[in-house]
C-alpha atoms as a PDB file:
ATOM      1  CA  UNK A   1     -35.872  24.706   5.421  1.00  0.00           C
ATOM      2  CA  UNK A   2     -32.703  25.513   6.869  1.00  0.00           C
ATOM      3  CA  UNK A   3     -30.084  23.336   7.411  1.00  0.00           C
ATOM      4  CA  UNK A   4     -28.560  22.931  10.786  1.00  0.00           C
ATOM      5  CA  UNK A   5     -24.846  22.976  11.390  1.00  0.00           C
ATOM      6  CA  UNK A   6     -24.790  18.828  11.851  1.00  0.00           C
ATOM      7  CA  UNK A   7     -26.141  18.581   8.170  1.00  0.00           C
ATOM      8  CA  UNK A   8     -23.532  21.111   6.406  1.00  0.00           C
ATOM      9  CA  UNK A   9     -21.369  19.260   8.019  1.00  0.00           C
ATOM     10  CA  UNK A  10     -22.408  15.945   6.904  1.00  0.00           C
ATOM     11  CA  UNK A  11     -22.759  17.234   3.492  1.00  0.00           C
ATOM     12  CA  UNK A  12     -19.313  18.243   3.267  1.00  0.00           C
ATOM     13  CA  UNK A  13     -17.914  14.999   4.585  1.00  0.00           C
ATOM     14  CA  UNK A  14     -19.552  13.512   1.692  1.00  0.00           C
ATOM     15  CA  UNK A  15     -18.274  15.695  -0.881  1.00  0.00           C
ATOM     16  CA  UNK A  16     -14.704  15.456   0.808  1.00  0.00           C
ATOM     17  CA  UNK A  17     -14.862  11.407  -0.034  1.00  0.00           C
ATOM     18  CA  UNK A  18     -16.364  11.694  -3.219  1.00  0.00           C
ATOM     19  CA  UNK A  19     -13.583  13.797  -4.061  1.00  0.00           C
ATOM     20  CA  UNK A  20     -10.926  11.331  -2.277  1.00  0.00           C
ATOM     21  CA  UNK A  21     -12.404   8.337  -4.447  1.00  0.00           C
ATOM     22  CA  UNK A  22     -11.760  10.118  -7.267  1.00  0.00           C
ATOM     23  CA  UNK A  23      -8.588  10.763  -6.185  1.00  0.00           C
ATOM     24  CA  UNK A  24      -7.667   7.052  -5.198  1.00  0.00           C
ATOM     25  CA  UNK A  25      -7.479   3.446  -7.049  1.00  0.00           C
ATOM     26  CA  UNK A  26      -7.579   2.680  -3.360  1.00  0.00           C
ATOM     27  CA  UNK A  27     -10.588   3.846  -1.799  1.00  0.00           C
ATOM     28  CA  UNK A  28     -14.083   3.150  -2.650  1.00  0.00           C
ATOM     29  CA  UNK A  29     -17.246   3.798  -0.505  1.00  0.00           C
ATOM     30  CA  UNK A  30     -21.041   3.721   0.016  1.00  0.00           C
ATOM     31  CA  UNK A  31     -23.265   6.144   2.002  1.00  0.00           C
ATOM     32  CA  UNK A  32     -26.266   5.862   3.404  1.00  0.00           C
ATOM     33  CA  UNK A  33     -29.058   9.041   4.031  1.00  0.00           C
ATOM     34  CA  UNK A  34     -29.410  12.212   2.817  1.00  0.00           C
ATOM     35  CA  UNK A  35     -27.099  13.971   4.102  1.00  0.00           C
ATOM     36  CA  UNK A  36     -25.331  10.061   4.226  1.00  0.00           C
ATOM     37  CA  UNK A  37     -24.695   9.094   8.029  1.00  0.00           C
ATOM     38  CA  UNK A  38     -23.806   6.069   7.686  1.00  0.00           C
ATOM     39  CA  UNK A  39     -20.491   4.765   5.845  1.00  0.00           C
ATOM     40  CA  UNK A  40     -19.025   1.417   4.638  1.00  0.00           C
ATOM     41  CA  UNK A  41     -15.008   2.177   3.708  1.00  0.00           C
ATOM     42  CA  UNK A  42     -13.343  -0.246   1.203  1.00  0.00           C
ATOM     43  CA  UNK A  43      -9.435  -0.251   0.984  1.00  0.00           C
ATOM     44  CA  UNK A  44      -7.706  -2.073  -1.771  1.00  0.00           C
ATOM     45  CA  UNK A  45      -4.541  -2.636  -1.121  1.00  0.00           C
ATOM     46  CA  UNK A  46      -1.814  -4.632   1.388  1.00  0.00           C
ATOM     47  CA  UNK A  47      -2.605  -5.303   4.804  1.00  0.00           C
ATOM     48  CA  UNK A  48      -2.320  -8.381   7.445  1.00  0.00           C
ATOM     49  CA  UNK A  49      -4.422 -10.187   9.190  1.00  0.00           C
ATOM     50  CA  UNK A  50      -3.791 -13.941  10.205  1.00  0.00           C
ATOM     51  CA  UNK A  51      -6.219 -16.580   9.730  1.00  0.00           C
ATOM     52  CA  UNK A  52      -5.272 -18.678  13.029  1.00  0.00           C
ATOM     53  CA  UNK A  53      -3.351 -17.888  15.873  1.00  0.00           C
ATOM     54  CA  UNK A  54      -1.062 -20.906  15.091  1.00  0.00           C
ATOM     55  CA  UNK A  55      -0.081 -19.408  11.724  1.00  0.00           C
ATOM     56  CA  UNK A  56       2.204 -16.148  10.575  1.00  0.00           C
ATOM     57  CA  UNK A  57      -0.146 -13.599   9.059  1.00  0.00           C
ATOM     58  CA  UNK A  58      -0.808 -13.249   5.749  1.00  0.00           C
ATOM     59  CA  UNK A  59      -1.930 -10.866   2.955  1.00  0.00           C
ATOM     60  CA  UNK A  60      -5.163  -9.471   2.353  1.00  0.00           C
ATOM     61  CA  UNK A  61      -6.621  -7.383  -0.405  1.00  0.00           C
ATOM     62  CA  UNK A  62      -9.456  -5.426   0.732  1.00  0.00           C
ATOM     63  CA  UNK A  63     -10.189  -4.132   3.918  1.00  0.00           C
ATOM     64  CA  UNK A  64     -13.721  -2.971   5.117  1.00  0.00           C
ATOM     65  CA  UNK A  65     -14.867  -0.296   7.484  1.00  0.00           C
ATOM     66  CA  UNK A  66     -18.152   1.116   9.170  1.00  0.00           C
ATOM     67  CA  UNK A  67     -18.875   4.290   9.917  1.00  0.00           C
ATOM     68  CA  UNK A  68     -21.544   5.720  11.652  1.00  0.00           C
ATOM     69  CA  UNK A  69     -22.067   9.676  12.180  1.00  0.00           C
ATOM     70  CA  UNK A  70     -23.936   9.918  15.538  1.00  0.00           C
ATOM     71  CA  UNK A  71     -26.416  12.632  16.484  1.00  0.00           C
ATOM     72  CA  UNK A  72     -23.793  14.237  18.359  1.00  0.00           C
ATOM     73  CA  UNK A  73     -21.085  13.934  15.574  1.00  0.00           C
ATOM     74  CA  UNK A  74     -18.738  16.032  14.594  1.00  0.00           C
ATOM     75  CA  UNK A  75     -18.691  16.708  18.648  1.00  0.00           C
ATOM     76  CA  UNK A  76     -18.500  13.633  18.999  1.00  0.00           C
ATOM     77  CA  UNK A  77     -15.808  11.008  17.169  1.00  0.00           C
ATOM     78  CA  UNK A  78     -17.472   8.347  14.772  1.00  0.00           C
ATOM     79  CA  UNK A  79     -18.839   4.938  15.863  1.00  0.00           C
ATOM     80  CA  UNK A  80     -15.810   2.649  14.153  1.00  0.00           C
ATOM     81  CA  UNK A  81     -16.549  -0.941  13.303  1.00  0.00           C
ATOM     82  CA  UNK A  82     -13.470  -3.204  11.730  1.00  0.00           C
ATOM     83  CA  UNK A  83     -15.598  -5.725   9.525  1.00  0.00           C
ATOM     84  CA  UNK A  84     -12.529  -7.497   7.549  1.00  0.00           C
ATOM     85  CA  UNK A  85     -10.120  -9.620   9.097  1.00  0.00           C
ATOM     86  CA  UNK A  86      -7.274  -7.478  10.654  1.00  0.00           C
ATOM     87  CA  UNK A  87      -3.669  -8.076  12.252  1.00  0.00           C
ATOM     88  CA  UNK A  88      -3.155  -4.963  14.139  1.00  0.00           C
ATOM     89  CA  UNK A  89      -1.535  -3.845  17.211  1.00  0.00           C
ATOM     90  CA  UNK A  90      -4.468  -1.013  17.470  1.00  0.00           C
ATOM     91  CA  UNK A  91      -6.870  -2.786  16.282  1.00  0.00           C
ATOM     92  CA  UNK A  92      -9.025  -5.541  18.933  1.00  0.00           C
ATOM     93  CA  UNK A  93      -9.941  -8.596  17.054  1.00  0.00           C
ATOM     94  CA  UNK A  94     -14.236  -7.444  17.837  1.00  0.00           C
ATOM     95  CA  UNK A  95     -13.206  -4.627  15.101  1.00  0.00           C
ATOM     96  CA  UNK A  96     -12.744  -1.685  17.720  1.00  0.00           C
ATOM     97  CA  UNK A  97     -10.589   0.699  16.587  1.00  0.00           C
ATOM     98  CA  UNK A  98      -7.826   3.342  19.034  1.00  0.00           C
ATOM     99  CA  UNK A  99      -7.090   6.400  17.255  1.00  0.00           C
ATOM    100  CA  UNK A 100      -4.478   7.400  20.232  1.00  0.00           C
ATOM    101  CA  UNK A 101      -5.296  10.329  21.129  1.00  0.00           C
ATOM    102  CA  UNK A 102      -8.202  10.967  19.159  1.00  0.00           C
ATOM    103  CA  UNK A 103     -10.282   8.345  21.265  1.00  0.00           C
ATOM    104  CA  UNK A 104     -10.319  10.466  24.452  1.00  0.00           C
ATOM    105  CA  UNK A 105      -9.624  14.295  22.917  1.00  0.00           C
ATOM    106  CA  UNK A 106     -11.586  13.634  20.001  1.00  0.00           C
ATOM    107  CA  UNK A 107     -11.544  16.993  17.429  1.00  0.00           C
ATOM    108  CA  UNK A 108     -14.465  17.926  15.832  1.00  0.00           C
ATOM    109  CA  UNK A 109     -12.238  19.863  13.098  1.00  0.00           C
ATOM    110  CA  UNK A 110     -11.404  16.403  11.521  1.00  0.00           C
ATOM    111  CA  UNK A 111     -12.750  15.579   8.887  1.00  0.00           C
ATOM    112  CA  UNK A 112     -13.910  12.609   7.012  1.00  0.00           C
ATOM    113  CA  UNK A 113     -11.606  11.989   4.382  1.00  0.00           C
ATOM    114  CA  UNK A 114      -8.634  12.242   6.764  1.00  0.00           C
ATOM    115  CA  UNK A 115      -9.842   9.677   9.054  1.00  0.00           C
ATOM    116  CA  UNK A 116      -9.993   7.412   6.266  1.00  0.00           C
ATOM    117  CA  UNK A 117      -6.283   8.458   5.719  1.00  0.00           C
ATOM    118  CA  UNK A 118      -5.760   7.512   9.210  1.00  0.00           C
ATOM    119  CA  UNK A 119      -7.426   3.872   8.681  1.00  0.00           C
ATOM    120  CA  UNK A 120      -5.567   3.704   5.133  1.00  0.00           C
ATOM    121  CA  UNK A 121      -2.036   3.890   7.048  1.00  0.00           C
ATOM    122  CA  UNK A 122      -3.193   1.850   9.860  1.00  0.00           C
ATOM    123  CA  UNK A 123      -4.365  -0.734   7.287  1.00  0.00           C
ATOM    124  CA  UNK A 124      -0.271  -0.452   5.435  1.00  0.00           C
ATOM    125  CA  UNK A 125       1.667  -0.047   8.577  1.00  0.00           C
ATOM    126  CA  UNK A 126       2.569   3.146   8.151  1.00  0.00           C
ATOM    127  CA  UNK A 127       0.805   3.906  11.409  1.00  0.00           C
ATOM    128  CA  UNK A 128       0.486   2.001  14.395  1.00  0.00           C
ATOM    129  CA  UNK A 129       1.837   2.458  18.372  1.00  0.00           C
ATOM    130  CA  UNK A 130       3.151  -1.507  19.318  1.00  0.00           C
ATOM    131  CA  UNK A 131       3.818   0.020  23.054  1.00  0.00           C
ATOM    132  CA  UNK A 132       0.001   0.549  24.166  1.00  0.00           C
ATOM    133  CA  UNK A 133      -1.936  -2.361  22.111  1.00  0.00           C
ATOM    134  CA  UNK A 134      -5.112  -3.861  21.967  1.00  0.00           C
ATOM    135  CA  UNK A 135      -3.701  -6.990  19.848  1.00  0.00           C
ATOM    136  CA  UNK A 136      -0.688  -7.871  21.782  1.00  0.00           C
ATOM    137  CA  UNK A 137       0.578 -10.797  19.591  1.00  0.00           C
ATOM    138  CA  UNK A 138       0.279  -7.956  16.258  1.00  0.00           C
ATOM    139  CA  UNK A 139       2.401  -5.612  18.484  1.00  0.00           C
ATOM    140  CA  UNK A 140       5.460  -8.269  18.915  1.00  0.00           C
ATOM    141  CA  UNK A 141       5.363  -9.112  15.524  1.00  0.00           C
ATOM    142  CA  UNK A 142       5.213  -5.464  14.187  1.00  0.00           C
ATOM    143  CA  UNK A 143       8.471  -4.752  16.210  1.00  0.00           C
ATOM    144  CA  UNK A 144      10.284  -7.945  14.969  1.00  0.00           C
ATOM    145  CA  UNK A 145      10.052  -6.631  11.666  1.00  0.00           C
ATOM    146  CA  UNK A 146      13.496  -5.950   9.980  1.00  0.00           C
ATOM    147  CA  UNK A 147      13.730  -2.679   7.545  1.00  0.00           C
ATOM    148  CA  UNK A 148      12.574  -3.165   4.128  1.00  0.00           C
ATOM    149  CA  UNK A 149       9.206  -4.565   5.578  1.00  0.00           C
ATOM    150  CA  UNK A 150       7.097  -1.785   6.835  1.00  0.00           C
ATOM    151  CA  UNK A 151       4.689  -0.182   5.340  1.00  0.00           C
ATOM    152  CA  UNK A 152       3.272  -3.494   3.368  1.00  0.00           C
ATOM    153  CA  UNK A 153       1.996  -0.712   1.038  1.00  0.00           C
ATOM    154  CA  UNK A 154       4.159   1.727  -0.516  1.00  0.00           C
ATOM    155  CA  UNK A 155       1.251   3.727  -2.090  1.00  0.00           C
ATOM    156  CA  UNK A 156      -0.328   6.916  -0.544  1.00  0.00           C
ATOM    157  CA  UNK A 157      -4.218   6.978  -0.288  1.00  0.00           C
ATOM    158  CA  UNK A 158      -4.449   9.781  -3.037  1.00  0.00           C
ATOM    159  CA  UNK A 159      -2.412   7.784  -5.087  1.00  0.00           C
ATOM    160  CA  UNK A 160      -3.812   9.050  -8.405  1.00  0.00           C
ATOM    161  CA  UNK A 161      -2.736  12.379  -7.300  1.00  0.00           C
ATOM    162  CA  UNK A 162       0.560  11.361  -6.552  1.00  0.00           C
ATOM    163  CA  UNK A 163       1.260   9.785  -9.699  1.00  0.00           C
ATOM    164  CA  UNK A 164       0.253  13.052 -11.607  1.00  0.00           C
ATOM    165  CA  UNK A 165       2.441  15.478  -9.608  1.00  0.00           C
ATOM    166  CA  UNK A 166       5.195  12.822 -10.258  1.00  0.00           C
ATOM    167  CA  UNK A 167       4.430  12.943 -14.159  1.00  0.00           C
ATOM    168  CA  UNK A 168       4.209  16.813 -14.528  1.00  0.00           C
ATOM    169  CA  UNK A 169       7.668  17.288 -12.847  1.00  0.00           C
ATOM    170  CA  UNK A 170       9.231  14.497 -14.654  1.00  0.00           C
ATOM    171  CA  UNK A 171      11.719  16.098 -16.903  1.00  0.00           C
ATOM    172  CA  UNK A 172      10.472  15.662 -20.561  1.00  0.00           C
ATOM    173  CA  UNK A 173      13.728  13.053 -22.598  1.00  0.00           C
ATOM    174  CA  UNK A 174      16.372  14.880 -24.714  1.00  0.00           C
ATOM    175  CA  UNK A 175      15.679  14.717 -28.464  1.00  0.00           C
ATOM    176  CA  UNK A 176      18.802  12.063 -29.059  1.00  0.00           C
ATOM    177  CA  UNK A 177      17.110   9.948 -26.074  1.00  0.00           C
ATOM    178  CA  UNK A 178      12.961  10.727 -27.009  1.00  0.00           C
ATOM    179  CA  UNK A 179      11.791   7.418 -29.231  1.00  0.00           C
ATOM    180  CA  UNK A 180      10.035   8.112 -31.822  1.00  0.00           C
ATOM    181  CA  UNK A 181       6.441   6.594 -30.587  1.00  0.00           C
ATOM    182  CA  UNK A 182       6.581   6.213 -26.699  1.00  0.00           C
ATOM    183  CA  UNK A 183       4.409   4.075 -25.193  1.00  0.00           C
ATOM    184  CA  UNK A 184       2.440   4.999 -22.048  1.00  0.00           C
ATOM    185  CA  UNK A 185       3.822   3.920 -18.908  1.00  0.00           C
ATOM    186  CA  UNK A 186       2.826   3.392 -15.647  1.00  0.00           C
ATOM    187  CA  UNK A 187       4.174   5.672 -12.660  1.00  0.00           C
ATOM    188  CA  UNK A 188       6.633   5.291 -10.825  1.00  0.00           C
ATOM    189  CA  UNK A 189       4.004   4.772  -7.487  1.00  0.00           C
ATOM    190  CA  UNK A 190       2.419   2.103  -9.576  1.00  0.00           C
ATOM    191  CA  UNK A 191       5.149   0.352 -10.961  1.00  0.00           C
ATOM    192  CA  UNK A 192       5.682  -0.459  -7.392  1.00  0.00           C
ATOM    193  CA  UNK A 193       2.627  -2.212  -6.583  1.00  0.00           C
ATOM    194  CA  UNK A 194       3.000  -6.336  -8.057  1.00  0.00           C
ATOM    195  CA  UNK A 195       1.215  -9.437  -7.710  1.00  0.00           C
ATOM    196  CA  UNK A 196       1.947 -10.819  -4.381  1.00  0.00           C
ATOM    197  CA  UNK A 197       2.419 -14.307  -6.159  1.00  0.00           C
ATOM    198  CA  UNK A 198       5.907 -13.304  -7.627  1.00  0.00           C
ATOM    199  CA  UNK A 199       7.020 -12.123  -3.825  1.00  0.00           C
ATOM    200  CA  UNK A 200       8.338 -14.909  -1.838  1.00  0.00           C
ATOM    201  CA  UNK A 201       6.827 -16.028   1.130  1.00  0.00           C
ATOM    202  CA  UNK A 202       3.281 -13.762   0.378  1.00  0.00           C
ATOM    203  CA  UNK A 203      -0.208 -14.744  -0.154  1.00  0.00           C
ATOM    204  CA  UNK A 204      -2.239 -11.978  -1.697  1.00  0.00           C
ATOM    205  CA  UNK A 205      -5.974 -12.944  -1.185  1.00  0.00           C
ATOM    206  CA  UNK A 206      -9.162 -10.988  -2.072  1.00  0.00           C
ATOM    207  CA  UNK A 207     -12.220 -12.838  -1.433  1.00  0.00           C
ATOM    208  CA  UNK A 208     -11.575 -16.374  -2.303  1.00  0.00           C
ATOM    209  CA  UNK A 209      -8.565 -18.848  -1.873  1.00  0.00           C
ATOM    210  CA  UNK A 210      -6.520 -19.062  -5.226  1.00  0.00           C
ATOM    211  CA  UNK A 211      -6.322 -22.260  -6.659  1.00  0.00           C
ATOM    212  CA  UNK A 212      -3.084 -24.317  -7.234  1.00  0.00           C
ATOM    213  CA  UNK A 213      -0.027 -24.809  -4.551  1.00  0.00           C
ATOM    214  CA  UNK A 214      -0.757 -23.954  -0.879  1.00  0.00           C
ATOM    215  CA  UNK A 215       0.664 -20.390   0.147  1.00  0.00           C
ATOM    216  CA  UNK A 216       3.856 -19.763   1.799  1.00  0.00           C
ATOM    217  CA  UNK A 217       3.394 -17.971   4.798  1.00  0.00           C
ATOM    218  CA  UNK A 218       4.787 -15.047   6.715  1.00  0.00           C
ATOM    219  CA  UNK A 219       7.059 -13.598   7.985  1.00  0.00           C
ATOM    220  CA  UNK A 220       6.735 -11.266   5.076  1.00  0.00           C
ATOM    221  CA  UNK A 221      10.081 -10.438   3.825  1.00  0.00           C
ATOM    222  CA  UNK A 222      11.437  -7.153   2.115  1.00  0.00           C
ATOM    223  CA  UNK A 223      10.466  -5.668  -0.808  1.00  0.00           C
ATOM    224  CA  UNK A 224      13.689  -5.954  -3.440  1.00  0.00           C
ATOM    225  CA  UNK A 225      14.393  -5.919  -6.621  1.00  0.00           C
ATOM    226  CA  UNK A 226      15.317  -9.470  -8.496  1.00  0.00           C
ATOM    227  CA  UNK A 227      19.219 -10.310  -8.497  1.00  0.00           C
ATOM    228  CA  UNK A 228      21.200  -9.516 -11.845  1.00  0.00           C
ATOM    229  CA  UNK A 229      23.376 -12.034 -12.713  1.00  0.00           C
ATOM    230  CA  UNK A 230      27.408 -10.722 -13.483  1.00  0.00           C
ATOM    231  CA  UNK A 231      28.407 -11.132 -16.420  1.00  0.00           C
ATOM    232  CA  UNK A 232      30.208 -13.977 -17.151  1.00  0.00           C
ATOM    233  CA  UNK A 233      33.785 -13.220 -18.233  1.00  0.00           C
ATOM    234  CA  UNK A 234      35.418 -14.817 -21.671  1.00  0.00           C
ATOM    235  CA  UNK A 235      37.614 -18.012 -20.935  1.00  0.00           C
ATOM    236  CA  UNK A 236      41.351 -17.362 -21.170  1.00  0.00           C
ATOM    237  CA  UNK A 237      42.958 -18.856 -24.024  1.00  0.00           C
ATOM    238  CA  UNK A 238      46.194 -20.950 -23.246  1.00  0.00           C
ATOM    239  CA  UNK A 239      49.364 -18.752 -24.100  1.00  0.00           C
ATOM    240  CA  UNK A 240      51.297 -19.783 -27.401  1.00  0.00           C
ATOM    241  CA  UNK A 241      54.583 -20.362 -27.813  1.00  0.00           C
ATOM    242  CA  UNK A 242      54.640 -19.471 -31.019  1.00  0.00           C
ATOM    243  CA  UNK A 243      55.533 -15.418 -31.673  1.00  0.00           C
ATOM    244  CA  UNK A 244      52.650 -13.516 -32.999  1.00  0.00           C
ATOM    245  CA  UNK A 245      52.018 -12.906 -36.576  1.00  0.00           C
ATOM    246  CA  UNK A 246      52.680  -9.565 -38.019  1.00  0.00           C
ATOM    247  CA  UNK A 247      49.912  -7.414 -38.079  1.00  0.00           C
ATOM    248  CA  UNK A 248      47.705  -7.345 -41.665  1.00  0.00           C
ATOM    249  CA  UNK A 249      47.692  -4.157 -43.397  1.00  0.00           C
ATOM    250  CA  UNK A 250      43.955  -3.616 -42.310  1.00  0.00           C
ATOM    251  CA  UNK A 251      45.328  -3.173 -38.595  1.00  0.00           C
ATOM    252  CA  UNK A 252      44.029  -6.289 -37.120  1.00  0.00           C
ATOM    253  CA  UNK A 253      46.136  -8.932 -34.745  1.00  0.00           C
ATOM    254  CA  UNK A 254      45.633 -12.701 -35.648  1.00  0.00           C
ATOM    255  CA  UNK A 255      46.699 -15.158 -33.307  1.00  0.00           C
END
């Protein structure tokens, strides 16, 4: 039997993301049908949501997303339901989700996998309009913000891609500099990524509440790098008033 347009094009949304998974530590999914119409999207990494209005948001660690391909898709945008908590100017707190301009000039040339780009950098920060919200209290805090803050996540969604482009044009060490067994490494877009514990004023949560001391919460502050210490100079000696011994024959001054 032939297939109809609709179901090459489902087919090839679902390659698209199976290829994106494997291109992502971020992104993980699971499809439903043959061709797969339905979707649940899993995104591992930073994003806010607050657990009461009287409290600055917080962490969280993975972020879930349904997707439903309706007969009329791709003519039609896809059915978006928000199922993990969210703190989001474009994002309603029933899970309904505003693309911009998407949501009333939807294009059927879109595909899958870049929608889930779109959510990935709605989920960071990276994307998201604080003048025309659907969560208004999200919207003032996204624009009191200082620099340093936003994106919460520094990582693109094909992350494992980036990391290998950055790796092949890495400039291999000099001889006098190469040790003589390296050790592997991570990249540089990994290195970035630590435990929220060690930033201050975070909470990094997955599906539980960690045990030991309460949480600090937000605002979240910026990303930096831990403060060297100077060094601390040598005490000054008192001056002499005795004259300073001749020098020894090996060259060196005793005092």
């Amino acid at each position: 039997m032939r297939e109809s347009p609709r179901q090459r094009r489902l087919a090839s949304d679902h390659r698209l993301l199976t290829q994106l998974a494997a291109d992502s530590s971020i992104f993980r999914f699971e499809a439903t049908g043959n061709p797969p119409e339905y979707y649940v999207l899993r995104f591992h990494g930073r994003g806010a949501y607050r657990p009461d209005p009287a409290q600055a948001p917080r962490l969280l660690a993975v972020h879930e997303v349904h997707v439903r391909l309706g007969a009329s898709y791709p003519r039609s945008m896809p059915e978006l339901s928000w199922k993990s908590p969210v703190f989001h100017p474009n994002i309603s707190a029933g899970g309904i989700v505003c693309l911009g301009g998407y949501g009333k000039h939807w294009v059927p040339s879109l595909m899958l996998d870049e929608l889930c780009t779109m959510l990935w950098d709605m989920i960071r920060y990276e994307n998201y309009d604080p003048n025309s919200p659907y969560n208004r209290e999200a919207a003032l805090w996204s624009k009191s913000q200082g620099p340093g803050i936003l994106p919460l996540d520094p990582r693109p969604l094909r992350d494992l891609v980036a990391s290998r482009e950055a790796a092949t044009h890495q400039p291999p060490p000099s001889t006098a500099q190469r040790p003589a067994a390296a050790a592997p490494t991570s990249s540089a877009v990994q290195a970035e990524i630590v435990p929220a514990a060690e930033e201050e004023g975070l909470f990094f949560i997955d599906d539980a509440e960690p045990a030991g001391p309460a949480p600090v919460a937000g605002p979240f502050p910026p990303r930096r790098a831990a403060p060297t210490r100077p060094p601390v100079p040598p005490p000054r000696r008192a001056e002499s008033s005795r004259p300073p011994s001749p020098p020894a024959d090996d060259g060196i001054e005793f005092v």
